[in-house]
Protein backbone atom coordinates (compact mmCIF):
# COMPACT_ATOMS: atom_id res chain seq x y z
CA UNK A 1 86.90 61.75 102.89
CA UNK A 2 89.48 59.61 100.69
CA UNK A 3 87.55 58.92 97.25
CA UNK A 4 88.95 56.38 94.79
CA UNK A 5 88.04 55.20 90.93
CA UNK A 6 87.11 51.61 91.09
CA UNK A 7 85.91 49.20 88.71
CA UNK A 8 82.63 47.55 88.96
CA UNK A 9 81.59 43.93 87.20
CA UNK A 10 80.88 44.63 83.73
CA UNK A 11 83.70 47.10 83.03
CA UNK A 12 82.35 50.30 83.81
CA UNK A 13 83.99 52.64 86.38
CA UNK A 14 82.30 54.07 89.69
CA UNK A 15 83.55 56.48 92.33
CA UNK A 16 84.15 54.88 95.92
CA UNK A 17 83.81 56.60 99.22
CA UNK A 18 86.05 54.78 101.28
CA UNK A 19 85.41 55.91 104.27
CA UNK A 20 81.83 55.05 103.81
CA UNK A 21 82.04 52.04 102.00
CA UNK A 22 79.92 53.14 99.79
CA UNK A 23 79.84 53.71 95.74
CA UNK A 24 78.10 55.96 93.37
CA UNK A 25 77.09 53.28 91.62
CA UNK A 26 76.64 49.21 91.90
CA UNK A 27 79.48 47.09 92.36
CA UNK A 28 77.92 44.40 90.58
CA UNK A 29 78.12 46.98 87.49
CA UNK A 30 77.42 50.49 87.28
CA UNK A 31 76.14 50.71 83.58
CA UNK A 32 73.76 47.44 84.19
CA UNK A 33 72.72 49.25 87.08
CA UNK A 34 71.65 52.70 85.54
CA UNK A 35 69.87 50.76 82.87
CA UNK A 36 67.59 48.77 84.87
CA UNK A 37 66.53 51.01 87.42
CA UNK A 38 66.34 54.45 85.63
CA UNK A 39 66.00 53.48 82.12
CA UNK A 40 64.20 50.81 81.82
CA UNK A 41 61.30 50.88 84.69
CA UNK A 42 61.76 55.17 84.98
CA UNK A 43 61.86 56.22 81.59
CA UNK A 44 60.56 53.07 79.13
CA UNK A 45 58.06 52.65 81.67
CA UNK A 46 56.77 56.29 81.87
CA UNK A 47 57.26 56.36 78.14
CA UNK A 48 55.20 53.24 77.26
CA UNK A 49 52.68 53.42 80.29
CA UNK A 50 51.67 56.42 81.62
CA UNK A 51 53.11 59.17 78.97
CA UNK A 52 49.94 60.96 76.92
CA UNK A 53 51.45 63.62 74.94
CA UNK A 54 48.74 66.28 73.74
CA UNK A 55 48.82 67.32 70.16
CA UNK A 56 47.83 71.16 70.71
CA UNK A 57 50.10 71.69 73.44
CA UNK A 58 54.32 71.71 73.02
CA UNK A 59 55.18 71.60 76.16
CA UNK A 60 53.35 67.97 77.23
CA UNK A 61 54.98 66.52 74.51
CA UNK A 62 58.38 66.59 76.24
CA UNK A 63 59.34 64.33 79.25
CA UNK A 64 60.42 66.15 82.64
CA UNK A 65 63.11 64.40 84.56
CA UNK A 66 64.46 65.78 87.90
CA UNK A 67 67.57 63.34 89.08
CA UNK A 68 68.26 63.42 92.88
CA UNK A 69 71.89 63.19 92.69
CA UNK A 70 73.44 64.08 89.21
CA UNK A 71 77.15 62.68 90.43
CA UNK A 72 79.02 61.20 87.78
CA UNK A 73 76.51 61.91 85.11
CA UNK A 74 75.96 58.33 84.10
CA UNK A 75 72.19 58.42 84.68
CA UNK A 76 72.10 61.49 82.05
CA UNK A 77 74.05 60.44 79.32
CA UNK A 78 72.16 57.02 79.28
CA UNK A 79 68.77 59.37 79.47
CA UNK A 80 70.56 61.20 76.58
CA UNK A 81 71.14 58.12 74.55
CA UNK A 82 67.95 56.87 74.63
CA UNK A 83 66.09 60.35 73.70
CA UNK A 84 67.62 60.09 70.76
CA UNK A 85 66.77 56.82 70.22
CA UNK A 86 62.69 57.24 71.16
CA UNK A 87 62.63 60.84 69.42
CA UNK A 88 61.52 61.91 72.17
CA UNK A 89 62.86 65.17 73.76
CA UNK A 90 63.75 65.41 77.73
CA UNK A 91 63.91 68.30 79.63
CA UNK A 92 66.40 67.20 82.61
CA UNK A 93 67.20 68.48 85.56
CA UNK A 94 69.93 67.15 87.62
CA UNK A 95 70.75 68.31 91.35
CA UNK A 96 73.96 67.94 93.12
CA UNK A 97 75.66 69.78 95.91
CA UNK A 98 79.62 68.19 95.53
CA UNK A 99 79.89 67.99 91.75
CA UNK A 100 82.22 65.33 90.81
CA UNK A 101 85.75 66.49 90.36
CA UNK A 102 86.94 67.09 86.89
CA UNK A 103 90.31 64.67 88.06
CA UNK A 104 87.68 61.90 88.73
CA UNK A 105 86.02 62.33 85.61
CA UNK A 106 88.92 62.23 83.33
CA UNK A 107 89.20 58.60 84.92
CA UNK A 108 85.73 57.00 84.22
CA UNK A 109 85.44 55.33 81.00
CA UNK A 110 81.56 56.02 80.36
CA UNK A 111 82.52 56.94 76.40
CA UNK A 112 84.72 54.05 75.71
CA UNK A 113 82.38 51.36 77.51
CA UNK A 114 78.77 52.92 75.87
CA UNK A 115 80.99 53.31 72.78
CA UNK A 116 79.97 56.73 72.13
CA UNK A 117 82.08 60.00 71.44
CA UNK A 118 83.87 61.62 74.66
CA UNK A 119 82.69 64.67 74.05
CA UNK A 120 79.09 63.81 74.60
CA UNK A 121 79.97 62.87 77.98
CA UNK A 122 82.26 65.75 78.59
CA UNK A 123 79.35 68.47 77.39
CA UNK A 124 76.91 67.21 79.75
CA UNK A 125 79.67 67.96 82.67
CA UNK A 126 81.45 71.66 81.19
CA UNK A 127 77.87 72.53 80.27
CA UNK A 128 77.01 75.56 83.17
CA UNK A 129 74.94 75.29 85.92
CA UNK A 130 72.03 77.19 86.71
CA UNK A 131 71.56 77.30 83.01
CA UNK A 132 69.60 74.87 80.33
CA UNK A 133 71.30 73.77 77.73
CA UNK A 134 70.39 72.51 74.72
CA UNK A 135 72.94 69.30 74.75
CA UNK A 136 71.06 67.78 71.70
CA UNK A 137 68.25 68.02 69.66
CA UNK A 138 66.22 66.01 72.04
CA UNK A 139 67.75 66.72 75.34
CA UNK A 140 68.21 69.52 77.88
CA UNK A 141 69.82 69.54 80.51
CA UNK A 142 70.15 72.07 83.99
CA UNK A 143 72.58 71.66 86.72
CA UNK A 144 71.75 72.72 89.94
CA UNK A 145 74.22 73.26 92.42
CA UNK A 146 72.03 72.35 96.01
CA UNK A 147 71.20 70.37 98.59
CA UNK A 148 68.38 67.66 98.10
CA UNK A 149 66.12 69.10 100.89
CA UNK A 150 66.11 72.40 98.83
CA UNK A 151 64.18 71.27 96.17
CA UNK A 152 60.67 73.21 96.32
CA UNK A 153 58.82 72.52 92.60
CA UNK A 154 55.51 72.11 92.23
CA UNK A 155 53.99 69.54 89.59
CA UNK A 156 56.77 69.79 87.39
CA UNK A 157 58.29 66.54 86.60
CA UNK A 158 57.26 63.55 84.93
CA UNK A 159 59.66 61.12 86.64
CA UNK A 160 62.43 61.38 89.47
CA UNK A 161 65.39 59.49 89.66
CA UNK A 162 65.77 59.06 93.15
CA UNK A 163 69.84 58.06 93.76
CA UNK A 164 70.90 59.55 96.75
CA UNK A 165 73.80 57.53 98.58
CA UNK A 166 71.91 54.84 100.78
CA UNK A 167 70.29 55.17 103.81
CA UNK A 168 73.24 53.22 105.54
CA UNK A 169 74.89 56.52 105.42
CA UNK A 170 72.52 59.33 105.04
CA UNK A 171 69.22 58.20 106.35
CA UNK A 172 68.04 61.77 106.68
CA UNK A 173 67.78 61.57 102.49
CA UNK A 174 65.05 59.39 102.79
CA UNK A 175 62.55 60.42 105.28
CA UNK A 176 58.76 61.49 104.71
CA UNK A 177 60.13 65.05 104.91
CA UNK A 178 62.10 64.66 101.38
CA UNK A 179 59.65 61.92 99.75
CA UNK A 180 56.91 64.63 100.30
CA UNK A 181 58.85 67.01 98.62
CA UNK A 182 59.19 64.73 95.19
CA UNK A 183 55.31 64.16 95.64
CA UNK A 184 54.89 67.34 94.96
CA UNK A 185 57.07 67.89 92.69
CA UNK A 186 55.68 65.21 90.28
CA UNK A 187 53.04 65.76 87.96
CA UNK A 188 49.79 62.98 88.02
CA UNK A 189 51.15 59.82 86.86
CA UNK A 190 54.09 60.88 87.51
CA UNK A 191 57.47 57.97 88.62
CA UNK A 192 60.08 57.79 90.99
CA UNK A 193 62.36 55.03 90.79
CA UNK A 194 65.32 53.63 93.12
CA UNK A 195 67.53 51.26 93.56
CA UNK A 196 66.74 51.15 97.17
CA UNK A 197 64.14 48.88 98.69
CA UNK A 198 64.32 49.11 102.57
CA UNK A 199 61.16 48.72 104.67
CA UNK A 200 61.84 52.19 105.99
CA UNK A 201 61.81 53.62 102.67
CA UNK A 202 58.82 51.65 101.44
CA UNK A 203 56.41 52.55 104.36
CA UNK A 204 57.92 56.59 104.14
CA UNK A 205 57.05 56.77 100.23
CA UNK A 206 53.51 55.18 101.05
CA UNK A 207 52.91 57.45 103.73
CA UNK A 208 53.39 60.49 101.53
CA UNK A 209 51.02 58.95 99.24
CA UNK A 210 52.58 56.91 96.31
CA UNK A 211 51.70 53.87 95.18
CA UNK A 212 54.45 51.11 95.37
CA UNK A 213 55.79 48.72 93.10
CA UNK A 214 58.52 46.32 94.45
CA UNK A 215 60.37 45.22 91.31
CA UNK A 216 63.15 43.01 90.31
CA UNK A 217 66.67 44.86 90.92
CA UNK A 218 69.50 45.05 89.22
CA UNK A 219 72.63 42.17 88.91
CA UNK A 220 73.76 41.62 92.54
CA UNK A 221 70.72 43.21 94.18
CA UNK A 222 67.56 41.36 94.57
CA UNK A 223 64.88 44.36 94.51
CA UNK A 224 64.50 48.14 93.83
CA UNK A 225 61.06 50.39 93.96
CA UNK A 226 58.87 52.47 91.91
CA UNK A 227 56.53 54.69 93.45
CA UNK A 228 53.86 55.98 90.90
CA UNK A 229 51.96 59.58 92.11
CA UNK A 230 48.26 58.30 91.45
């Protein structure tokens, strides 16, 4: 399917499916985008509301993200930023089965419009898959190389960025089925947060059991969701 590098609203670069019509990211701007829904009500959120860090144990004291479509690696890098900014180290887990193409990558302009060094960018994308790595201090990162429905952990993650390509196109990524499966993979407390905000998608992520927050969306979009594993 043709694939071309387009340029969204406030100067940052997405990947459009043509044949789809359909982008990895918001038209209305793809950095503006990432920030609101995934940074600011997933991570700030968690971090602020819900995060209780114990002082005898390590391991609770870093945040577990799993995102549901690690694409161009946008979602991770601003996750990366902002570790480093709270302190606060992130173990994250990102899970794609087409990995962007290292052609398309050369062509988005991530670096240049977060003003940050290229090579940041480019280790979270030559880093290996299957493998953590240690990309700073504060944040780790694993590739996995798989389909969505494949994901089978069990009370591991702290939040879940949930940015499949819309249901307009692949409604079967988000059914009960697949919502049940990031239940369970959250820990108590634990937040999912999407751009989407369909009625289908609402009553599915109820009906597995989250509680649901309708919140403002992004530029151009009017609403997006976090679901909250109570």
């Amino acid at each position: 399917m043709q694939r071309k590098i387009i340029t969204t609203a406030d100067g940052s670069k997405t990947i459009q499916i043509e044949g789809w019509n359909e982008q990895y990211h918001s038209v209305h701007g793809a950095i503006q985008e990432a920030n609101h829904v995934y940074i600011k009500q997933g991570l700030l959120f968690f971090n602020s509301e819900c995060f209780s860090p114990s002082e005898s144990d390590s391991e609770s004291d870093t945040i577990a993200i799993l995102e549901v479509g690690f694409g161009t690696g946008l979602n991770a890098v601003l996750t990366l930023l902002n570790s480093e900014e709270l302190k606060q180290h992130i173990n994250y887990v990102g899970v794609e089965a087409y990995p962007v193409s290292s052609k398309e990558l050369n062509q988005l302009n991530y670096a240049e419009a977060l003003q940050i060094k290229e090579k940041l960018f480019e280790d979270l994308h030559q880093s290996e898959w299957e493998i953590p790595q240690d990309i700073t201090q504060y944040f780790t990162l694993t590739k996995l190389k798989r389909y969505f429905n494949d994901i089978d952990d069990i009370n591991r993650y702290n939040i879940i960025y949930f940015d499949a390509f819309g249901a307009r196109v692949q409604p079967e990524l988000w059914t009960e089925a697949l919502f049940k499966k990031m239940y369970k993979a959250l820990k108590h407390n634990g937040v999912l947060v999407t751009y989407a905000c369909k009625g289908s998608v609402k009553r599915a992520l109820k009906s597995v059991g989250f509680t649901i927050e309708r919140l403002e969306g992004p530029p151009g979009k009017r609403h997006m969701l976090r679901a909250v594993k109570r």
